[in-house]
C-alpha atoms as a PDB file:
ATOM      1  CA  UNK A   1     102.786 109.188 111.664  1.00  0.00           C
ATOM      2  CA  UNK A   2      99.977 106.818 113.835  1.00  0.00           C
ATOM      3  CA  UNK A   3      97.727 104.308 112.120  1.00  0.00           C
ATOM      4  CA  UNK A   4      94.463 105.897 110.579  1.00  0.00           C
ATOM      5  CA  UNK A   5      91.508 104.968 113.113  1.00  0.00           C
ATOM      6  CA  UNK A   6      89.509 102.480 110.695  1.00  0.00           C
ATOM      7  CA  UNK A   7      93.353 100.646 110.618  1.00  0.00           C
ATOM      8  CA  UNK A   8      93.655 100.487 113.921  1.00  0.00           C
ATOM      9  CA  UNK A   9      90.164  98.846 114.340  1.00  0.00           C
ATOM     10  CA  UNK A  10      91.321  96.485 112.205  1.00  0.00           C
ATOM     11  CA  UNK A  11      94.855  95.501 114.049  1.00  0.00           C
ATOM     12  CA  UNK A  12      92.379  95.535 117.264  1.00  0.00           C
ATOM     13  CA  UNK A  13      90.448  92.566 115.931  1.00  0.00           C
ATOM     14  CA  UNK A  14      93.643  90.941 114.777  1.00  0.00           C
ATOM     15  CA  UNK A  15      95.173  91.151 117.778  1.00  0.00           C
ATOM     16  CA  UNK A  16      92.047  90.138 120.033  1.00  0.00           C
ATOM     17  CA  UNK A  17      91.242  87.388 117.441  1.00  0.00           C
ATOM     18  CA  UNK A  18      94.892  85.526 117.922  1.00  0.00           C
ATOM     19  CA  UNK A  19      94.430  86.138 121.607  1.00  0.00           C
ATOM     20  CA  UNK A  20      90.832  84.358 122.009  1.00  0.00           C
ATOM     21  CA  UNK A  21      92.493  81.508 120.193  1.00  0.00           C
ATOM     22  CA  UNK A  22      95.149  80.973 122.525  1.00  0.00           C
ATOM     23  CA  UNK A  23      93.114  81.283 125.445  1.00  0.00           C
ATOM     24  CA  UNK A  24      90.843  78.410 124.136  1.00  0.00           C
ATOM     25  CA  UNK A  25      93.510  76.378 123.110  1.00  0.00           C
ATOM     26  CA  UNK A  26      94.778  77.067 126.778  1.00  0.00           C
ATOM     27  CA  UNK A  27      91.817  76.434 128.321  1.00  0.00           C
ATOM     28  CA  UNK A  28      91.856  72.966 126.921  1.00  0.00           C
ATOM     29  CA  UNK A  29      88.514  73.926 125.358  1.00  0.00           C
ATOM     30  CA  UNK A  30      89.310  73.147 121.501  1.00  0.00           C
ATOM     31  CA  UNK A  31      92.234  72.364 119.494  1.00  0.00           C
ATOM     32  CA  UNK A  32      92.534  75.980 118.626  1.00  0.00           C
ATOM     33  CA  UNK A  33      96.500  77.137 116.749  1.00  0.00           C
ATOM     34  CA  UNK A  34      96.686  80.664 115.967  1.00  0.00           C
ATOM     35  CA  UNK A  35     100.428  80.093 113.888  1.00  0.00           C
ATOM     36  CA  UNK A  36      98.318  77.387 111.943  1.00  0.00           C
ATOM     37  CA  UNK A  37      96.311  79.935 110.439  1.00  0.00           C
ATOM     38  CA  UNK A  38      98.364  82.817 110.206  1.00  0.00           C
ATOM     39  CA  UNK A  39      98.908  82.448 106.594  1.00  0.00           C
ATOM     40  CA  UNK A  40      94.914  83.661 106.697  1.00  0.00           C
ATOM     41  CA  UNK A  41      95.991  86.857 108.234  1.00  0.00           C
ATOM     42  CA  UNK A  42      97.117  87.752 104.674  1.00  0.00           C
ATOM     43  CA  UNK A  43      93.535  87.059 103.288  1.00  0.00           C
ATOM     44  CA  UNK A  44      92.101  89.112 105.378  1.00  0.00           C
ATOM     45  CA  UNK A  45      94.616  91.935 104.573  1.00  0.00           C
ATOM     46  CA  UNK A  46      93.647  91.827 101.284  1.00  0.00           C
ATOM     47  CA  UNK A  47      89.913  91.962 101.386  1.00  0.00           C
ATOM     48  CA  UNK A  48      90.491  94.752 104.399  1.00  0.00           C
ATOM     49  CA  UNK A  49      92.359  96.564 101.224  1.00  0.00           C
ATOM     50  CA  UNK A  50      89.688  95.695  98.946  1.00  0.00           C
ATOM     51  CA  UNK A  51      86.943  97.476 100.727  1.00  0.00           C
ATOM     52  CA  UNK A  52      88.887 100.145 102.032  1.00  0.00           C
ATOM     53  CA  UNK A  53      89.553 101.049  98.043  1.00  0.00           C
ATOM     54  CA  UNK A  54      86.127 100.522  96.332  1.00  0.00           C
ATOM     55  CA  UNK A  55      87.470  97.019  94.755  1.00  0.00           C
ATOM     56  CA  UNK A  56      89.041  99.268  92.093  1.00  0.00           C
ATOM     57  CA  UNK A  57      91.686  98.002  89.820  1.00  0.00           C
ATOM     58  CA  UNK A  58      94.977  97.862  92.459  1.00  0.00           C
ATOM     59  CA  UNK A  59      96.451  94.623  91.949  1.00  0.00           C
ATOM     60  CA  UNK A  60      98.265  94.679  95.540  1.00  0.00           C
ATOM     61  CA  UNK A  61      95.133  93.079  97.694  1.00  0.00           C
ATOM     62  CA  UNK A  62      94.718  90.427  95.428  1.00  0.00           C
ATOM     63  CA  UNK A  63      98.917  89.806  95.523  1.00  0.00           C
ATOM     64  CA  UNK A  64      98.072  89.442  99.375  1.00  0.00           C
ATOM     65  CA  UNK A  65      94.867  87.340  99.221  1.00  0.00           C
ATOM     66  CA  UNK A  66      96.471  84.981  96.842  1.00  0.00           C
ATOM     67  CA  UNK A  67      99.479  84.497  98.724  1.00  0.00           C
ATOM     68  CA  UNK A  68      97.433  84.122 101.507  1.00  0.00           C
ATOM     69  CA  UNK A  69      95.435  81.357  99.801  1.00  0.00           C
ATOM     70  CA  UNK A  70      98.349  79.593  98.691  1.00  0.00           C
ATOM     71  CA  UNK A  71     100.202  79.068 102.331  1.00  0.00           C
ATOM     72  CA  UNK A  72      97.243  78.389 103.761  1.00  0.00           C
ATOM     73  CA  UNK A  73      96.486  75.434 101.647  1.00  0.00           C
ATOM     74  CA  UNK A  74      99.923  74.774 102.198  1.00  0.00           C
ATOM     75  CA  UNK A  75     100.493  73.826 105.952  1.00  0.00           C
ATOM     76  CA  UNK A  76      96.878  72.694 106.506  1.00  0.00           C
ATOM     77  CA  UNK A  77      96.449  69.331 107.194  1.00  0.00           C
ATOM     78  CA  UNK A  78      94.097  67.155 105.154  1.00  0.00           C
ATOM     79  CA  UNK A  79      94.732  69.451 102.001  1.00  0.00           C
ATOM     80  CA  UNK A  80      94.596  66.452  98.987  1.00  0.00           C
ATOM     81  CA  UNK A  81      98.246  66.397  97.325  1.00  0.00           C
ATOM     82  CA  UNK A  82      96.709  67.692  93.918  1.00  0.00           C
ATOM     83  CA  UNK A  83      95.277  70.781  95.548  1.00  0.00           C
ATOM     84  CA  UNK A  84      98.622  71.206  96.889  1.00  0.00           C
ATOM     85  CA  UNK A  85     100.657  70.637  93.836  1.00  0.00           C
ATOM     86  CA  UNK A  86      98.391  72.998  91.485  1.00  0.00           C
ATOM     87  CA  UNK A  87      97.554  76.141  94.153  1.00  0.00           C
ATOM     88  CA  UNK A  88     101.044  77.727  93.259  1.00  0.00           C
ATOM     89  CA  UNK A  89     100.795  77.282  89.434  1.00  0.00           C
ATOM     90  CA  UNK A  90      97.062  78.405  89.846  1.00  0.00           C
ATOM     91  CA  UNK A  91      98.440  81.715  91.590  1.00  0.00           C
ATOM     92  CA  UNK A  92     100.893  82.669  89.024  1.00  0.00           C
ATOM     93  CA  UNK A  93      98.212  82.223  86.198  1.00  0.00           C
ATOM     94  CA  UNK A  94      95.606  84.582  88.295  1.00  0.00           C
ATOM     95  CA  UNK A  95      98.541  86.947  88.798  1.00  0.00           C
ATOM     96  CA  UNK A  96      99.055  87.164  84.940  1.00  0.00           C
ATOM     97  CA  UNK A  97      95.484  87.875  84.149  1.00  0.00           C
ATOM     98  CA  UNK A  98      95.272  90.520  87.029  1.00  0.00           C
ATOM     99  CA  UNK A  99      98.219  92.116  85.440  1.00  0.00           C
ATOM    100  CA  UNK A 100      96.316  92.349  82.109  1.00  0.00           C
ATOM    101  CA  UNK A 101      93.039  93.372  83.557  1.00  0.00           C
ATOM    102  CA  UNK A 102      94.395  96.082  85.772  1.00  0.00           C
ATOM    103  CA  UNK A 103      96.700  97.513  83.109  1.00  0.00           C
ATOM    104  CA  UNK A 104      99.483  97.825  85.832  1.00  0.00           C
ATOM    105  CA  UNK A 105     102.586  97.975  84.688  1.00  0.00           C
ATOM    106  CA  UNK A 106     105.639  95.753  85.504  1.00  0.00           C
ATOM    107  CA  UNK A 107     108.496  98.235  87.107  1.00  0.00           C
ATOM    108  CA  UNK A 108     111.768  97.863  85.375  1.00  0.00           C
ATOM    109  CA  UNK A 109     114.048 100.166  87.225  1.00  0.00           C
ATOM    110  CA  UNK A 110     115.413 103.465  86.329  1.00  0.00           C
ATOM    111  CA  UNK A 111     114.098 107.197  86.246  1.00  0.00           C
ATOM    112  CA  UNK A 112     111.398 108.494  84.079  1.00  0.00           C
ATOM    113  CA  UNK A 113     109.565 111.448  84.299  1.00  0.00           C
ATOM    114  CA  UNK A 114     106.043 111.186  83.764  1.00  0.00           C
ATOM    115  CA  UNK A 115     103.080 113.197  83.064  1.00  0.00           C
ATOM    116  CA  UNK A 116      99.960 111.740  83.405  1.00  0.00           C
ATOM    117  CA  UNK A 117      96.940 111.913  86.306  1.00  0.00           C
ATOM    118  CA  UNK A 118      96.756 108.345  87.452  1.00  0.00           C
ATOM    119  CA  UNK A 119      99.625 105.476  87.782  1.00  0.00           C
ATOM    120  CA  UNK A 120      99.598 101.659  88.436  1.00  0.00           C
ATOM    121  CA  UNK A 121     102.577 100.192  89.026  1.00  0.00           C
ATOM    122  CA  UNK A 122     103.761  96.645  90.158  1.00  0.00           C
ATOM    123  CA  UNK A 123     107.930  96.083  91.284  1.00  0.00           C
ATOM    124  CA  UNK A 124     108.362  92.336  92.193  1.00  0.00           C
ATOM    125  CA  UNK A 125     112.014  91.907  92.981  1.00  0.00           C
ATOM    126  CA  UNK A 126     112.626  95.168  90.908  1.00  0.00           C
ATOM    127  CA  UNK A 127     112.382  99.210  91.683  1.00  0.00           C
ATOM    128  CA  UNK A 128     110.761 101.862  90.417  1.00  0.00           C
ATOM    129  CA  UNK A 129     111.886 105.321  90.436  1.00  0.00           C
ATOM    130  CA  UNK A 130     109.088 107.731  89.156  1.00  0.00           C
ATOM    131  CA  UNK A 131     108.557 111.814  88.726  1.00  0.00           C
ATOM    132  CA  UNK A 132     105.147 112.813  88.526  1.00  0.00           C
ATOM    133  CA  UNK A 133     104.874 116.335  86.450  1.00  0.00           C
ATOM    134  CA  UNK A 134     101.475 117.961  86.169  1.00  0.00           C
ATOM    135  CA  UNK A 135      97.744 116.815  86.870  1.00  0.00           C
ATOM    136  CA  UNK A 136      97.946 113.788  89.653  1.00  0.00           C
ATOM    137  CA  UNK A 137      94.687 112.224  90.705  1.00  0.00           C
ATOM    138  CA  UNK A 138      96.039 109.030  92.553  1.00  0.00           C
ATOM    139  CA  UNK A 139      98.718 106.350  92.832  1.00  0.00           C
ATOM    140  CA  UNK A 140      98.636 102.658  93.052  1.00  0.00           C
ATOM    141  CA  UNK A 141     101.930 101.016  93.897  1.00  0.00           C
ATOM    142  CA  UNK A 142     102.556  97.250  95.076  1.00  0.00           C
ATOM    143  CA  UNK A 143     106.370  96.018  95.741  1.00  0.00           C
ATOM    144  CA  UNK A 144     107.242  92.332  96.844  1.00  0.00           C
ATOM    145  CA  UNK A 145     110.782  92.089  97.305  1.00  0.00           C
ATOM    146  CA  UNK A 146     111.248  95.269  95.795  1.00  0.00           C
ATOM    147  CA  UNK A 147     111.020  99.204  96.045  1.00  0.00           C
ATOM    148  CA  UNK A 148     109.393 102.128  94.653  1.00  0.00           C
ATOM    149  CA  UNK A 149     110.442 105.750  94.940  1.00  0.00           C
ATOM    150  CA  UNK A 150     107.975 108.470  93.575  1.00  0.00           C
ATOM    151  CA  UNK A 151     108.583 112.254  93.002  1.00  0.00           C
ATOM    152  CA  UNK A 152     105.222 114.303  93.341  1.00  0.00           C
ATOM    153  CA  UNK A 153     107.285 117.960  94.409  1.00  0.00           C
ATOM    154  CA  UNK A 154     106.423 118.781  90.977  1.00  0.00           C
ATOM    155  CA  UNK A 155     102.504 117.225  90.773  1.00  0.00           C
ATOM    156  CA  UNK A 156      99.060 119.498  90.674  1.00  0.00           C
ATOM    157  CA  UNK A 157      95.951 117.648  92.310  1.00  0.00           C
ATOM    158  CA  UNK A 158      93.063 119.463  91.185  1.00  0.00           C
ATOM    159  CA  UNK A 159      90.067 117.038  92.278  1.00  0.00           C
ATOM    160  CA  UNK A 160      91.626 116.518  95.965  1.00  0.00           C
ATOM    161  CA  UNK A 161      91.724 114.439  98.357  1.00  0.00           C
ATOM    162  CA  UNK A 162      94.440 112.278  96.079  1.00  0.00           C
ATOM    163  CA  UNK A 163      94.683 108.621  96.588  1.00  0.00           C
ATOM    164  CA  UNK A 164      97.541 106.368  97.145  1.00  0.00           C
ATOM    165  CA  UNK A 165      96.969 102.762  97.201  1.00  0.00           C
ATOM    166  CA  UNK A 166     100.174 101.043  98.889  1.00  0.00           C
ATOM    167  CA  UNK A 167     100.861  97.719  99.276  1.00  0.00           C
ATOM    168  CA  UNK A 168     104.332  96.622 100.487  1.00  0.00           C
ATOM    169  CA  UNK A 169     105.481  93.177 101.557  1.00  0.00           C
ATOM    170  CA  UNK A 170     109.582  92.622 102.006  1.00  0.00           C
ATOM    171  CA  UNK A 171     110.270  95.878 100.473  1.00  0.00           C
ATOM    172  CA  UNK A 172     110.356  99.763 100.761  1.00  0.00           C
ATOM    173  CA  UNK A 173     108.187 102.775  99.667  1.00  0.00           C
ATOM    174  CA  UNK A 174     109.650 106.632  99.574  1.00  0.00           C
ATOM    175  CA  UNK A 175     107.170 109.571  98.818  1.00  0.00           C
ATOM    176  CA  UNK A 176     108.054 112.579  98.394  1.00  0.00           C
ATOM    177  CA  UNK A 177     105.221 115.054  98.296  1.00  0.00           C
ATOM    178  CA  UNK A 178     105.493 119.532  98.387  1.00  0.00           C
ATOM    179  CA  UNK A 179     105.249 120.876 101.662  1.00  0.00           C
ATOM    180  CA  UNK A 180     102.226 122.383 101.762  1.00  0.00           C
ATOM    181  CA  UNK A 181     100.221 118.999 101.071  1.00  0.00           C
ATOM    182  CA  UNK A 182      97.936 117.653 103.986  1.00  0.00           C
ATOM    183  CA  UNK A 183      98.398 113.758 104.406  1.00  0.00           C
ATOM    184  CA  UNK A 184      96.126 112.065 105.856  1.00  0.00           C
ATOM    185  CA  UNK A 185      97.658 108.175 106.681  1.00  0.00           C
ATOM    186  CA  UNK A 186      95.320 105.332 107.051  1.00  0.00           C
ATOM    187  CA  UNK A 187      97.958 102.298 106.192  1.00  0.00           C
ATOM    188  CA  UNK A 188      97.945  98.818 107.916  1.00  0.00           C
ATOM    189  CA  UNK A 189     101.962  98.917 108.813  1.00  0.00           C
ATOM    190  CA  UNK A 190     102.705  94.527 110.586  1.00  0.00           C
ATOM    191  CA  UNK A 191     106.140  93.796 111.071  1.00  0.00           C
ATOM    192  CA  UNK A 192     106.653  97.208 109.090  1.00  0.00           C
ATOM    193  CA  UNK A 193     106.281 100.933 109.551  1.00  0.00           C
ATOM    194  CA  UNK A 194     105.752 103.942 108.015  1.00  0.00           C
ATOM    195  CA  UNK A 195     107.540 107.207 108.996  1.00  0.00           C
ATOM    196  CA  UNK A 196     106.984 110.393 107.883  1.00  0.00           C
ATOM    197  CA  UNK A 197     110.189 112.531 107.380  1.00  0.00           C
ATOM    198  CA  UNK A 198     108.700 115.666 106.323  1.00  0.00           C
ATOM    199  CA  UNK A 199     109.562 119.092 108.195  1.00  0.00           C
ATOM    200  CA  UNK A 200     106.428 121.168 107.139  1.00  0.00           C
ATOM    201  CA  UNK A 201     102.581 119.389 107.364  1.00  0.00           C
ATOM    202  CA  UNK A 202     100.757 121.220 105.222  1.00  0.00           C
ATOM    203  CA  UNK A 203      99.235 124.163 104.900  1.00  0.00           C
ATOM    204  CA  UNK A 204      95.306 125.531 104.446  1.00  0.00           C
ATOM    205  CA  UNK A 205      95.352 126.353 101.125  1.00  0.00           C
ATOM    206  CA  UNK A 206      97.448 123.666  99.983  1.00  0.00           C
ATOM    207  CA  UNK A 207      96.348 120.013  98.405  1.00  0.00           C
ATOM    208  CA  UNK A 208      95.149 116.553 100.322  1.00  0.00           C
ATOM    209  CA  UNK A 209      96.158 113.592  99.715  1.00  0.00           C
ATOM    210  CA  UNK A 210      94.873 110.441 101.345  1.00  0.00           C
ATOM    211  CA  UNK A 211      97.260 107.182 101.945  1.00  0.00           C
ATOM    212  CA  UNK A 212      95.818 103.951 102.547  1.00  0.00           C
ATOM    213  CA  UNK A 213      96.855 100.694 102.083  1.00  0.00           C
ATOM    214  CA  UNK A 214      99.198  97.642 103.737  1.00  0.00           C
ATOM    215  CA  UNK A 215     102.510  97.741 105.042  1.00  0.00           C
ATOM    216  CA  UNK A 216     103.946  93.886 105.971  1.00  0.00           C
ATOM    217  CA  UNK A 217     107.353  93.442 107.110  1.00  0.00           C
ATOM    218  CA  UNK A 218     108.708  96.673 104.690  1.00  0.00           C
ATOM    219  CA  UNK A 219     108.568 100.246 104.927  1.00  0.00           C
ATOM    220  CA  UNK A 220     107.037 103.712 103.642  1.00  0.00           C
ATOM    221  CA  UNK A 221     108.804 106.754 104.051  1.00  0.00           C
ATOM    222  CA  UNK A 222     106.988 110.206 103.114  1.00  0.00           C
ATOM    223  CA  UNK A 223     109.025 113.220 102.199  1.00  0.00           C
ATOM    224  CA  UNK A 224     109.501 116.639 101.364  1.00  0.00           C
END
């Protein structure tokens, strides 16, 4: 499966960005280090993700802009030592609250079978194994150091195109989807991929489902 067109306009810039500053810095025409700000890359993954889902609830952009925040301030030079000392405790407050605010729920392994039109889940050095049975309207899903595997053979989208937010960062995400759905991908895969195993691609009468989102140094595998 290729990156989605608007994702590939974004790598583009990424890529052309790093490469103007190396040329400068070349050039002897600035003091210009890509590597020094890479940690922004991140932050700009995040509000990429943002806009690309209507800044709804999905907890996974601001996982990436935070993080992004925090190692940034991190190897800058002339960052005070306070700012340094309190960004990571700052991070893990924000991250609480988000948790609360976007309802999402902590995974906390196992199997359950679910039936309900819209899930939000987070796995930080966990797994979640889900089942979706009935109406399905969307997904949001964000692992760090983790994995998620969800079963949607057995889901009914009735408003289509369905939505699945991904974000994955050191970890893996398996979908499994019925044949006879139409994906459409549109997922920012760095230092990852995303693979799609399935032997039919769907069929004219059958449902759409649209998968956006950002893959960094993990997977997503989509299944029949």
């Amino acid at each position: 499966m290729s990156i989605g067109g608007s994702s590939r306009v974004l790598v583009g810039l990424i890529v052309v960005e790093v490469g103007v500053l190396l040329l400068l810095g070349n050039l002897g025409l600035g003091d210009f280090s890509p590597w020094e700000y890479a940690p922004s890359l991140l932050i700009v993954l995040g509000l990429w993700a943002l806009a690309r889902s209507g800044f709804r609830g999905s907890i996974g952009p601001w996982i990436l802009i935070g993080l992004g925040v925090a190692v940034q301030l991190s190897v800058l030079d002339g960052v005070p030592d306070v700012v340094r000392g309190a960004v990571w405790p700052v991070l893990i407050i924000v991250a609480g609250v988000l948790l609360i605010v976007t309802r999402a729920s902590f995974a906390g392994g196992g199997a359950a079978r679910r039936s309900g039109s819209r899930l939000n889940h987070v796995a930080v050095f966990n797994s979640v194994n889900d089942e979706v049975d009935g109406p399905f309207t969307g997904l949001q899903t964000t692992t760090l150091f983790g994995g998620a595997e969800y079963d949607l053979r057995r889901a009914r989208v009735e408003r289509p195109p369905a939505v699945i937010d991904v974000t994955c960062m050191f970890g893996g995400v398996e979908l499994r989807v019925p044949g006879d759905w139409t994906v459409h991908n549109d997922v920012v895969a760095l230092f990852g991929g995303v693979d799609d195993k399935r032997d039919d691609f769907g069929a004219e009468d059958g449902a759409t489902v649209s998968i956006r989102g950002t893959v960094l140094f993990g997977g997503l595998t989509i299944k029949d």
